[in-house]
PDB file of N, CA and C in Angstrom:
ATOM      1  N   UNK A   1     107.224  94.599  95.500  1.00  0.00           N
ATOM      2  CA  UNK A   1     107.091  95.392  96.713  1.00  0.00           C
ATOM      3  C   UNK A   1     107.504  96.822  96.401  1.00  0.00           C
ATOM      4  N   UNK A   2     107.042  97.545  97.268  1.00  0.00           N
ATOM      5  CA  UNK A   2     106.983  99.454  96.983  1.00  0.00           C
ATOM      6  C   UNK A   2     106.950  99.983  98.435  1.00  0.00           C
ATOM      7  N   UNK A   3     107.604 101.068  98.440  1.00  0.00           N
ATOM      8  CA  UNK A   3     107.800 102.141  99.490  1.00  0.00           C
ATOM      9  C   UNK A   3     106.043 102.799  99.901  1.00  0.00           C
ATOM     10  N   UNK A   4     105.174 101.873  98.657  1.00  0.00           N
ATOM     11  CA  UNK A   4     103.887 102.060  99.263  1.00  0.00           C
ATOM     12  C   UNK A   4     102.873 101.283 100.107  1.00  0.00           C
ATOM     13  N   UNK A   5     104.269 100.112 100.239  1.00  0.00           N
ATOM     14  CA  UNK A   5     102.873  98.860 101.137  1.00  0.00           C
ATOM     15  C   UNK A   5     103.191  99.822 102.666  1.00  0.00           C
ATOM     16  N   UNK A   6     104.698 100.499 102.954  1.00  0.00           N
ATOM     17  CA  UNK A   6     105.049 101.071 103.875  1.00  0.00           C
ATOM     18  C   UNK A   6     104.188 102.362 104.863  1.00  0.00           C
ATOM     19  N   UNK A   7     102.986 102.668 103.569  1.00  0.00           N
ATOM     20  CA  UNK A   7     101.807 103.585 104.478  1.00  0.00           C
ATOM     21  C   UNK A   7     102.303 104.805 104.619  1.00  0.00           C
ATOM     22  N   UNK A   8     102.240 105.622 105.546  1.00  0.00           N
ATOM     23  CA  UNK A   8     102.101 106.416 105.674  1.00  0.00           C
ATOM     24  C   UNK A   8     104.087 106.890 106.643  1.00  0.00           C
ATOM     25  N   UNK A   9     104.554 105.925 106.389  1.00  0.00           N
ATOM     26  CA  UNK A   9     105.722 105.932 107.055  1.00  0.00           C
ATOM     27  C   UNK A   9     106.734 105.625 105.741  1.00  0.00           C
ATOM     28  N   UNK A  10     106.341 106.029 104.414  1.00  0.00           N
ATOM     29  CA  UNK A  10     107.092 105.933 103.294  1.00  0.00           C
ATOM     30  C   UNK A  10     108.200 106.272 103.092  1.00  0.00           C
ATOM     31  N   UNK A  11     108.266 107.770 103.738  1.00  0.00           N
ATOM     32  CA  UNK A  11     109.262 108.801 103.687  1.00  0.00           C
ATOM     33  C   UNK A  11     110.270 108.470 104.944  1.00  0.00           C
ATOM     34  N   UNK A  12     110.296 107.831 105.736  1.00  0.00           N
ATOM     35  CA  UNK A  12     111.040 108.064 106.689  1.00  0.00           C
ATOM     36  C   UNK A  12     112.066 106.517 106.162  1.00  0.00           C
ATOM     37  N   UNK A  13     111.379 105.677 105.387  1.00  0.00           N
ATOM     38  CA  UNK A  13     111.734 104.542 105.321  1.00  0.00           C
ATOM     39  C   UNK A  13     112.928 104.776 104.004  1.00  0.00           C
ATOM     40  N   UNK A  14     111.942 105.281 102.868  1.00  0.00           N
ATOM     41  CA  UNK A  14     112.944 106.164 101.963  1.00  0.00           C
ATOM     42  C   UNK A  14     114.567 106.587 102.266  1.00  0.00           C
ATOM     43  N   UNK A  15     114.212 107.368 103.105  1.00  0.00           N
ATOM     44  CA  UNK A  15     115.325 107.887 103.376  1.00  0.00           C
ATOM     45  C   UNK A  15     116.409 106.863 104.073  1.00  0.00           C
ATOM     46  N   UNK A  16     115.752 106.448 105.177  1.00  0.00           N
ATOM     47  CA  UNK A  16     116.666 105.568 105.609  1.00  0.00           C
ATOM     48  C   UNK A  16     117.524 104.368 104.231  1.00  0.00           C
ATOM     49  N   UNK A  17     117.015 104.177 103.194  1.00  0.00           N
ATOM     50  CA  UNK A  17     117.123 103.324 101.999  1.00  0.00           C
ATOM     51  C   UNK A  17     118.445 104.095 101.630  1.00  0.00           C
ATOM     52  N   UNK A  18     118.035 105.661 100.977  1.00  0.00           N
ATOM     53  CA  UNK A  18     118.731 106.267 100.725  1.00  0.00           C
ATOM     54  C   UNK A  18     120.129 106.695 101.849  1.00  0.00           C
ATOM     55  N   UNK A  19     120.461 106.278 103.056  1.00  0.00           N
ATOM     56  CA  UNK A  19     121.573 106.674 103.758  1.00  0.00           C
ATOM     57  C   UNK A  19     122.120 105.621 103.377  1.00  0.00           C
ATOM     58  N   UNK A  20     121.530 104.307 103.242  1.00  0.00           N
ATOM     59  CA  UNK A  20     122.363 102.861 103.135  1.00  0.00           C
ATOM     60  C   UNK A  20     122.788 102.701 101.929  1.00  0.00           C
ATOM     61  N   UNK A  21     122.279 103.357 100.886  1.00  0.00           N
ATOM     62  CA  UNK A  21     122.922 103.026  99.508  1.00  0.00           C
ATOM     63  C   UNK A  21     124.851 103.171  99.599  1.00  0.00           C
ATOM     64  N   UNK A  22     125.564 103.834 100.050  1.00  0.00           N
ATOM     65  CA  UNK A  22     126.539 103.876  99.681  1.00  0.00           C
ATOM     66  C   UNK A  22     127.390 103.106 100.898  1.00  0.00           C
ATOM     67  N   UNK A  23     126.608 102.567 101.483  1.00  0.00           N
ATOM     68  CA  UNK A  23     127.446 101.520 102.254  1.00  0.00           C
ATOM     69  C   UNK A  23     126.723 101.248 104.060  1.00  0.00           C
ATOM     70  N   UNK A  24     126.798 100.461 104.549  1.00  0.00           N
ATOM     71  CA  UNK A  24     126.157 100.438 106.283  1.00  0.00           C
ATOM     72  C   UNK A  24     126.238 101.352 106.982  1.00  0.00           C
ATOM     73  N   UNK A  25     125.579 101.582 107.837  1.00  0.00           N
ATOM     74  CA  UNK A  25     125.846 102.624 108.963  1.00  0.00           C
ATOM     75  C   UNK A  25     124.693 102.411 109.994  1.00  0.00           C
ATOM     76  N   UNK A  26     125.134 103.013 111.795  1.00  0.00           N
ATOM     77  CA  UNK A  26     124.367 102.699 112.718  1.00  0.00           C
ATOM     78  C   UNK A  26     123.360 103.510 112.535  1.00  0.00           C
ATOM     79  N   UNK A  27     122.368 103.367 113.688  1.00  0.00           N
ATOM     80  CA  UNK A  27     121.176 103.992 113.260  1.00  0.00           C
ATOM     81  C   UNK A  27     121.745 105.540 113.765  1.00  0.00           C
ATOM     82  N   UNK A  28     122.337 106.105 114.947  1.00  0.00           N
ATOM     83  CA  UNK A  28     123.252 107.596 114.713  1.00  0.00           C
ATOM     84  C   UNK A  28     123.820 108.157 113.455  1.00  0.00           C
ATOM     85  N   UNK A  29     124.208 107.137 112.847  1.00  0.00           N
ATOM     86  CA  UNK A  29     125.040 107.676 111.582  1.00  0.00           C
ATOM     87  C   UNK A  29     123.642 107.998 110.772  1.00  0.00           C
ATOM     88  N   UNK A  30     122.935 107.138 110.589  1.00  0.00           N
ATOM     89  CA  UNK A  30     121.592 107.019 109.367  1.00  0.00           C
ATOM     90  C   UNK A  30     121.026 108.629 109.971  1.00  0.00           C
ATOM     91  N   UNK A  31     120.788 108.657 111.117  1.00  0.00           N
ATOM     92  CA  UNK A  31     119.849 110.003 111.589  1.00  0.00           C
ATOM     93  C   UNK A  31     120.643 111.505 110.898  1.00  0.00           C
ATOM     94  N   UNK A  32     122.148 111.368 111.360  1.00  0.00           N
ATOM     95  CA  UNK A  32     123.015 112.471 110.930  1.00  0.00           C
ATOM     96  C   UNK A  32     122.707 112.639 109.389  1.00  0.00           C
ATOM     97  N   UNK A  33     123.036 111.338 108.521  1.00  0.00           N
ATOM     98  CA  UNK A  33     123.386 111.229 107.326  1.00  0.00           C
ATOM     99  C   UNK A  33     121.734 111.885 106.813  1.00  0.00           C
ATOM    100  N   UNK A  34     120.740 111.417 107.264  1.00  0.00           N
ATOM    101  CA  UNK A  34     119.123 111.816 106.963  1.00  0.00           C
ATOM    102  C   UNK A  34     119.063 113.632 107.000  1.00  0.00           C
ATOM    103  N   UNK A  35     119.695 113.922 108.214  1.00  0.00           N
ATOM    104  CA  UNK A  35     119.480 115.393 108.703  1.00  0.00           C
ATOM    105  C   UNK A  35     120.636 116.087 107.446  1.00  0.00           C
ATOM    106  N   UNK A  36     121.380 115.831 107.274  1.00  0.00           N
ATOM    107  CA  UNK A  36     122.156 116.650 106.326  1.00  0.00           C
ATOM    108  C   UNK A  36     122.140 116.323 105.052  1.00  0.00           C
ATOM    109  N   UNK A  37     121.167 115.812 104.390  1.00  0.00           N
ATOM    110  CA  UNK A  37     120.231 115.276 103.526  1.00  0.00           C
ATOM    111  C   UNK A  37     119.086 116.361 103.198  1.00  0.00           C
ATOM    112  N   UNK A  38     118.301 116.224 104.609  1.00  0.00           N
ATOM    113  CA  UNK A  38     116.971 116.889 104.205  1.00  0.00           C
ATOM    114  C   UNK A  38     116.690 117.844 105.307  1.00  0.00           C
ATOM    115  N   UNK A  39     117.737 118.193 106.104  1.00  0.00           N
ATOM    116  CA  UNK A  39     118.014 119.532 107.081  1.00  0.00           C
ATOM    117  C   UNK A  39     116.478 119.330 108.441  1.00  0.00           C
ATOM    118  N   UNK A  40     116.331 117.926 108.051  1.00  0.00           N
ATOM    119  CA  UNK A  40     115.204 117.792 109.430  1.00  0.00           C
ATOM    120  C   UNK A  40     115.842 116.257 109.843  1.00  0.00           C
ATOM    121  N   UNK A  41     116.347 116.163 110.997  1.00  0.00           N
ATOM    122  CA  UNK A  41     117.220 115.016 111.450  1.00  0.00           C
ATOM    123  C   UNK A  41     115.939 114.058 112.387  1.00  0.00           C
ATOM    124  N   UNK A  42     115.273 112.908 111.967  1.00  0.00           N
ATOM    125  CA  UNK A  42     114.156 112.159 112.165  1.00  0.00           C
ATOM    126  C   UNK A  42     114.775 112.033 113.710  1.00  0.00           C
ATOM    127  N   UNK A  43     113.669 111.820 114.777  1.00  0.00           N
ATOM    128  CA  UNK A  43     113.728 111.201 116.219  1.00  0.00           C
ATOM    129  C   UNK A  43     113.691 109.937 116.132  1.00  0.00           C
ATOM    130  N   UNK A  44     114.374 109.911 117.190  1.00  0.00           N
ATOM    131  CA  UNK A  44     114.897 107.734 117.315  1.00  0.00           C
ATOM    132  C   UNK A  44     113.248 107.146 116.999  1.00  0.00           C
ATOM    133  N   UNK A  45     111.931 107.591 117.148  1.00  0.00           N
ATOM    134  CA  UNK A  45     111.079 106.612 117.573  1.00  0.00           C
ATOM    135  C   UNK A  45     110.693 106.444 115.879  1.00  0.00           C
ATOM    136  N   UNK A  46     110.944 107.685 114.791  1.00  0.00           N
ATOM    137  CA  UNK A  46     110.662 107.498 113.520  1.00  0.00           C
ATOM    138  C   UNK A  46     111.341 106.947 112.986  1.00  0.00           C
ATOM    139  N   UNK A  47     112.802 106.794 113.449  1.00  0.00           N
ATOM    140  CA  UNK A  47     114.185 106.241 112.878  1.00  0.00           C
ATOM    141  C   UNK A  47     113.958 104.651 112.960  1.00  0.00           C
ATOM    142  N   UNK A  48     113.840 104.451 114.179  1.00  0.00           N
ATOM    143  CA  UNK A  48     113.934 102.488 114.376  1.00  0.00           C
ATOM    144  C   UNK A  48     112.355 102.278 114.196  1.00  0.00           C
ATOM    145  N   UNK A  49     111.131 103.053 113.623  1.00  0.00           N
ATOM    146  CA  UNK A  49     110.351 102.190 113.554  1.00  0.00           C
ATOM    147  C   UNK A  49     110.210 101.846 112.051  1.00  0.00           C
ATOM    148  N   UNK A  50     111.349 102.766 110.819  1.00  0.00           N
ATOM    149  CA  UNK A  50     111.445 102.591 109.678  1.00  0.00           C
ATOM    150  C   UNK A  50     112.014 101.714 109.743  1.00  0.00           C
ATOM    151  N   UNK A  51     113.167 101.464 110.147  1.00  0.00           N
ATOM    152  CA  UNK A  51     114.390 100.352 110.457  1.00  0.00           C
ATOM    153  C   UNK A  51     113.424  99.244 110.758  1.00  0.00           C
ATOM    154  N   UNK A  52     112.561  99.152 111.866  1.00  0.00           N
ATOM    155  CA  UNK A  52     111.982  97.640 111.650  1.00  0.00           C
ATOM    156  C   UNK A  52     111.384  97.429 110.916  1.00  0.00           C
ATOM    157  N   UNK A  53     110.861  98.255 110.195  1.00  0.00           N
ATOM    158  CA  UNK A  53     109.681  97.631 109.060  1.00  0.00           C
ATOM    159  C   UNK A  53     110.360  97.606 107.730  1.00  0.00           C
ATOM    160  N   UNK A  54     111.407  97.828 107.257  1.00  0.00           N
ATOM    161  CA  UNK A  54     112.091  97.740 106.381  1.00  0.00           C
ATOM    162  C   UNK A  54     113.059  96.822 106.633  1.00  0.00           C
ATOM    163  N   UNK A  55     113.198  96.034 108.283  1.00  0.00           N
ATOM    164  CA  UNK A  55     114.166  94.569 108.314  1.00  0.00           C
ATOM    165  C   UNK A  55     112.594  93.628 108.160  1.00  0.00           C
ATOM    166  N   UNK A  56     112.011  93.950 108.824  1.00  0.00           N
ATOM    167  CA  UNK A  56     111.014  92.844 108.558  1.00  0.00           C
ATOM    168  C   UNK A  56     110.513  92.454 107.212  1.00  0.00           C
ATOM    169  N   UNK A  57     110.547  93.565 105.986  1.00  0.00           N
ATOM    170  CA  UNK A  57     110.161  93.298 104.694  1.00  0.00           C
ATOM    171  C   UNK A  57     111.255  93.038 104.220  1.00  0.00           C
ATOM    172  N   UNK A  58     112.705  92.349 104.614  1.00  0.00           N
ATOM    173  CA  UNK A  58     113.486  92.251 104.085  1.00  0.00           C
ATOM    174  C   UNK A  58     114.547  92.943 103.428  1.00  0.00           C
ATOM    175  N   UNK A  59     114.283  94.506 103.667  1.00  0.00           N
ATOM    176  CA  UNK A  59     114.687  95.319 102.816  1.00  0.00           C
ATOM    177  C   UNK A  59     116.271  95.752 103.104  1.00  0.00           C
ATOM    178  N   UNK A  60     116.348  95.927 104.468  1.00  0.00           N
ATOM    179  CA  UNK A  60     117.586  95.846 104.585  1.00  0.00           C
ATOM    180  C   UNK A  60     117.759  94.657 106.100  1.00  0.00           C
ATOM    181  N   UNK A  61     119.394  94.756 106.545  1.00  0.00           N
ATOM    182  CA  UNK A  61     119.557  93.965 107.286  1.00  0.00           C
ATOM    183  C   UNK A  61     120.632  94.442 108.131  1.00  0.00           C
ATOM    184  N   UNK A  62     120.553  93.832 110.130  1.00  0.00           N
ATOM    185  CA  UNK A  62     121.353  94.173 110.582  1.00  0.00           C
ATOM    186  C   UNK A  62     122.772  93.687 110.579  1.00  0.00           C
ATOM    187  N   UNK A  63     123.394  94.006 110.834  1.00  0.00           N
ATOM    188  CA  UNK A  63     125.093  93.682 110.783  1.00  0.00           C
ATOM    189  C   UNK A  63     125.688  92.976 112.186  1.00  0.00           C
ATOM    190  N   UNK A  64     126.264  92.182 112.596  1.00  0.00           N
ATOM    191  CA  UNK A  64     127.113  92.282 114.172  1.00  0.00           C
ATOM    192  C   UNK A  64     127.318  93.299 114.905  1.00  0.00           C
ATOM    193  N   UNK A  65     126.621  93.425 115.515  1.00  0.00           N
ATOM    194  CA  UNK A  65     127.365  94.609 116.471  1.00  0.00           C
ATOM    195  C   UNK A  65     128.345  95.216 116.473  1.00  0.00           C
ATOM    196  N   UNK A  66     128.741  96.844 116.324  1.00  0.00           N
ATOM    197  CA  UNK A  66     130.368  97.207 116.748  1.00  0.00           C
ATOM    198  C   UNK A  66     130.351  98.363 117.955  1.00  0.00           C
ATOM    199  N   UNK A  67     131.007  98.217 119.022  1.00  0.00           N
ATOM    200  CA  UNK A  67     130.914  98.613 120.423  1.00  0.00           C
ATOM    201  C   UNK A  67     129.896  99.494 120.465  1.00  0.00           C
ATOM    202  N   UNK A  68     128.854  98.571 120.706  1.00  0.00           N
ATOM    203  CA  UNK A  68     127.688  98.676 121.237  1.00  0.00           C
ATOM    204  C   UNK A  68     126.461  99.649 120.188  1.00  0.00           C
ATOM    205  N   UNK A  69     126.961  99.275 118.817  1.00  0.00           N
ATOM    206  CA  UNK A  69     126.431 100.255 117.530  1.00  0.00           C
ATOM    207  C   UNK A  69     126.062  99.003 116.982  1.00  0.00           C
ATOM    208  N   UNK A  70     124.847  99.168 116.693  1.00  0.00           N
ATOM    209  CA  UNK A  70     124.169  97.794 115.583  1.00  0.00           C
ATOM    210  C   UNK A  70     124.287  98.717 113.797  1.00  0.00           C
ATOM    211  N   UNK A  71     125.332  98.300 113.257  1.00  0.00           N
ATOM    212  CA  UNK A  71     124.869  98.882 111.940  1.00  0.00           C
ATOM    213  C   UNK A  71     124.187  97.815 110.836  1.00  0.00           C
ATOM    214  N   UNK A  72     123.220  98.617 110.081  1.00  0.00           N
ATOM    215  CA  UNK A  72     122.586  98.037 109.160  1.00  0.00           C
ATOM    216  C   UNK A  72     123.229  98.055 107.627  1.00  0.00           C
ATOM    217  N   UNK A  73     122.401  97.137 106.770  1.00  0.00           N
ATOM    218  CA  UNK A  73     122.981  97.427 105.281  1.00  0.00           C
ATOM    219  C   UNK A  73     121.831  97.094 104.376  1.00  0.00           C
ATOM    220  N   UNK A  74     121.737  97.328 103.305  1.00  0.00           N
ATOM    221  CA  UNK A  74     120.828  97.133 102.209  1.00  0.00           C
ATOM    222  C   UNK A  74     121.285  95.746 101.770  1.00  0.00           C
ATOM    223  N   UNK A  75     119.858  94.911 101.629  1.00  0.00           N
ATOM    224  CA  UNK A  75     119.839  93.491 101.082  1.00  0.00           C
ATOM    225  C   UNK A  75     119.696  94.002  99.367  1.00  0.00           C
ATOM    226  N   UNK A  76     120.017  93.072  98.957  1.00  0.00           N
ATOM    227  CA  UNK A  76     119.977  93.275  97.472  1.00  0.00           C
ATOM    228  C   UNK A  76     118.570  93.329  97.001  1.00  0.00           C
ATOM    229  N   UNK A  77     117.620  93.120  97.102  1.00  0.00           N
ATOM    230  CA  UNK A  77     115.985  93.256  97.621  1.00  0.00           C
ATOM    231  C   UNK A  77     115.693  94.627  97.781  1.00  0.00           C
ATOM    232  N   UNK A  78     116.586  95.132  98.453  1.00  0.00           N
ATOM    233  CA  UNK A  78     116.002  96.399  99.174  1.00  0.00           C
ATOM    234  C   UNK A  78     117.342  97.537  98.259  1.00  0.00           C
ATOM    235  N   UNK A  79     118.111  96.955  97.684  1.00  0.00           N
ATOM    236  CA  UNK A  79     118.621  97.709  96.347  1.00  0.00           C
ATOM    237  C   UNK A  79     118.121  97.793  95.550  1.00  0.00           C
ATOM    238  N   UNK A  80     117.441  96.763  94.818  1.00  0.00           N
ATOM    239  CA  UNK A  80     116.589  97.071  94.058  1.00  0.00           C
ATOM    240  C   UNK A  80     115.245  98.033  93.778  1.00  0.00           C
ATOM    241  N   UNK A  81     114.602  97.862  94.816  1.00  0.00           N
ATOM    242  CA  UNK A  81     113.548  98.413  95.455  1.00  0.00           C
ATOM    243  C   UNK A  81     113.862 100.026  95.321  1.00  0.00           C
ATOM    244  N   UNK A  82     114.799 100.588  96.211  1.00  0.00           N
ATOM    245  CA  UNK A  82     115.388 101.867  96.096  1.00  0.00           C
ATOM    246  C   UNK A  82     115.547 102.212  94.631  1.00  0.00           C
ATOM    247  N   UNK A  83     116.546 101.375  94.091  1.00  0.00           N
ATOM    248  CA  UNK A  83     116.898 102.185  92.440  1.00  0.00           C
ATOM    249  C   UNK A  83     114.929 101.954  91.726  1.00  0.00           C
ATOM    250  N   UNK A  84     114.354 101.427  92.211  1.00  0.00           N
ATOM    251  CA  UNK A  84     113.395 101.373  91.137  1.00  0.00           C
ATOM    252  C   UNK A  84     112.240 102.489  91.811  1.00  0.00           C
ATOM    253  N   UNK A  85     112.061 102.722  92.950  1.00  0.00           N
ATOM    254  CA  UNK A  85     111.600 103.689  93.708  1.00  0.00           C
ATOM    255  C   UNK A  85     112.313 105.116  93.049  1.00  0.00           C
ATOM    256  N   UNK A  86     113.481 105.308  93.232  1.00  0.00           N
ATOM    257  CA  UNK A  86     113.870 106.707  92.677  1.00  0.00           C
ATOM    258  C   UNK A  86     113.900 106.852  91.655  1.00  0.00           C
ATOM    259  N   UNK A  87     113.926 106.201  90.745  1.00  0.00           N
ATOM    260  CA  UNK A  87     113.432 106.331  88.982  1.00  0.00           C
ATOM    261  C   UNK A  87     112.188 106.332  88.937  1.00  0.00           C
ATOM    262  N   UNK A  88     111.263 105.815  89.453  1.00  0.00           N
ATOM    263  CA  UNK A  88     109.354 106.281  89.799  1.00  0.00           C
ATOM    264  C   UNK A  88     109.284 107.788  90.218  1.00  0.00           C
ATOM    265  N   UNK A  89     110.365 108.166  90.731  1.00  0.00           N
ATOM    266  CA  UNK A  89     110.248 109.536  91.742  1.00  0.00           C
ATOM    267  C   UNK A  89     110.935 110.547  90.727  1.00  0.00           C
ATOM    268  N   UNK A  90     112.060 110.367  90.166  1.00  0.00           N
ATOM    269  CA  UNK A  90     112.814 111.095  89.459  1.00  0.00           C
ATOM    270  C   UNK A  90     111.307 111.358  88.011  1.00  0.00           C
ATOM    271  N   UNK A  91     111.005 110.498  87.659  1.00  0.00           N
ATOM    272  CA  UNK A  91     109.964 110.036  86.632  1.00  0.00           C
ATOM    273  C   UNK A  91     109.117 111.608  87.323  1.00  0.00           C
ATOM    274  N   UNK A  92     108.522 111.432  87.839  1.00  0.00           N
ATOM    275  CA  UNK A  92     107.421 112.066  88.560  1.00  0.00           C
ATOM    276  C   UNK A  92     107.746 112.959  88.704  1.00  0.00           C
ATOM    277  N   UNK A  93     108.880 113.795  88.987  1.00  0.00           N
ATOM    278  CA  UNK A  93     109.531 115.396  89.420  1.00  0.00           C
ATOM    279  C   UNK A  93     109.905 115.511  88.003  1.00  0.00           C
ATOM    280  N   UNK A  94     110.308 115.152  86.744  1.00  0.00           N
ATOM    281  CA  UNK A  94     110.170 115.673  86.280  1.00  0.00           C
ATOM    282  C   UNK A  94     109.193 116.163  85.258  1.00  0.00           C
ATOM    283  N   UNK A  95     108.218 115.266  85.342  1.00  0.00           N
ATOM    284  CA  UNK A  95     106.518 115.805  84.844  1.00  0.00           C
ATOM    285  C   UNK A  95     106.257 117.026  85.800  1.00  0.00           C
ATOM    286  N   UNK A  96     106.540 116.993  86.784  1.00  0.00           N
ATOM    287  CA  UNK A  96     105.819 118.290  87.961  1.00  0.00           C
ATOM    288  C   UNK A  96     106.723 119.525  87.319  1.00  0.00           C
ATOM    289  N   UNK A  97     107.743 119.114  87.062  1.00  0.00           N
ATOM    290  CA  UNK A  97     108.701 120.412  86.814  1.00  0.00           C
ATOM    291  C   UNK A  97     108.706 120.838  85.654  1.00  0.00           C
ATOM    292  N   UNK A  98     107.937 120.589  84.673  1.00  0.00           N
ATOM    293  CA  UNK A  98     107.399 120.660  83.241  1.00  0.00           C
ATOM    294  C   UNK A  98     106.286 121.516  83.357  1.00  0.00           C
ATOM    295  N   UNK A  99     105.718 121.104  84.356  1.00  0.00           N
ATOM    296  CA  UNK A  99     103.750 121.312  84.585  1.00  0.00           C
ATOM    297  C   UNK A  99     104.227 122.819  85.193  1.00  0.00           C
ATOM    298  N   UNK A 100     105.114 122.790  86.079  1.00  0.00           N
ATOM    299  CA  UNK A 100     105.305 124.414  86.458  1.00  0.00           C
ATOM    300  C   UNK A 100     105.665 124.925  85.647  1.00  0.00           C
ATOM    301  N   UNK A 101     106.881 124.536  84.589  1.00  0.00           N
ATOM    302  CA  UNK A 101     107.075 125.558  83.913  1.00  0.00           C
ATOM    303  C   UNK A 101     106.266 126.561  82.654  1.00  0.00           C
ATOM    304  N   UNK A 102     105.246 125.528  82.559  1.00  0.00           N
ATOM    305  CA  UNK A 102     104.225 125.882  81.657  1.00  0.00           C
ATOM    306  C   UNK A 102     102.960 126.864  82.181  1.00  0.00           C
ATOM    307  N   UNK A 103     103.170 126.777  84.110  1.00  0.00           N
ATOM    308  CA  UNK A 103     101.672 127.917  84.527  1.00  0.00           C
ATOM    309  C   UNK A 103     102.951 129.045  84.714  1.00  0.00           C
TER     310      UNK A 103
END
């Protein structure tokens, strides 16, 4: 599985991957943690529709409730997925950043 069966909603899902790597957080925390990341803070309807399609592929998972905050976490599935996604990506930026430096 790839951040590409995800369509056209890759990037929003990405990221959300990337807030969970260093431990759970609600979907408020994920939006903050996204916005001071990439200085554009996603709207709830892009936020939870990554969140479902990334619980439904297993990728990550919700937690118990804490007063009235559902936080999520990365399944080991969806760790994997991430580290092998950003080494495809890291891979790829640095061919692009080669290719510029040469025009």
């Amino acid at each position: 599985m790839s951040l590409s069966e995800l369509g056209r909603f890759s990037e929003p899902g990405l990221l959300v991957l990337v807030s969970l790597a260093d431990g759970p957080k609600h979907g408020y925390a994920i939006q903050e943690d996204i916005g001071m990341l990439t200085s554009d803070r996603p709207g709830p309807g892009t936020l939870y529709g990554a969140i479902k399609r990334l619980e439904e592929r297993g990728l990550i998972e919700a937690l118990a409730a804490q007063d009235r905050r559902k936080p999520y976490q990365l399944t080991p599935v969806g760790r994997r997925m991430l580290q092998a996604e950003l080494e495809r990506t890291r891979s790829v930026a640095a061919v692009g950043l080669r290719r510029l430096a040469v025009t």
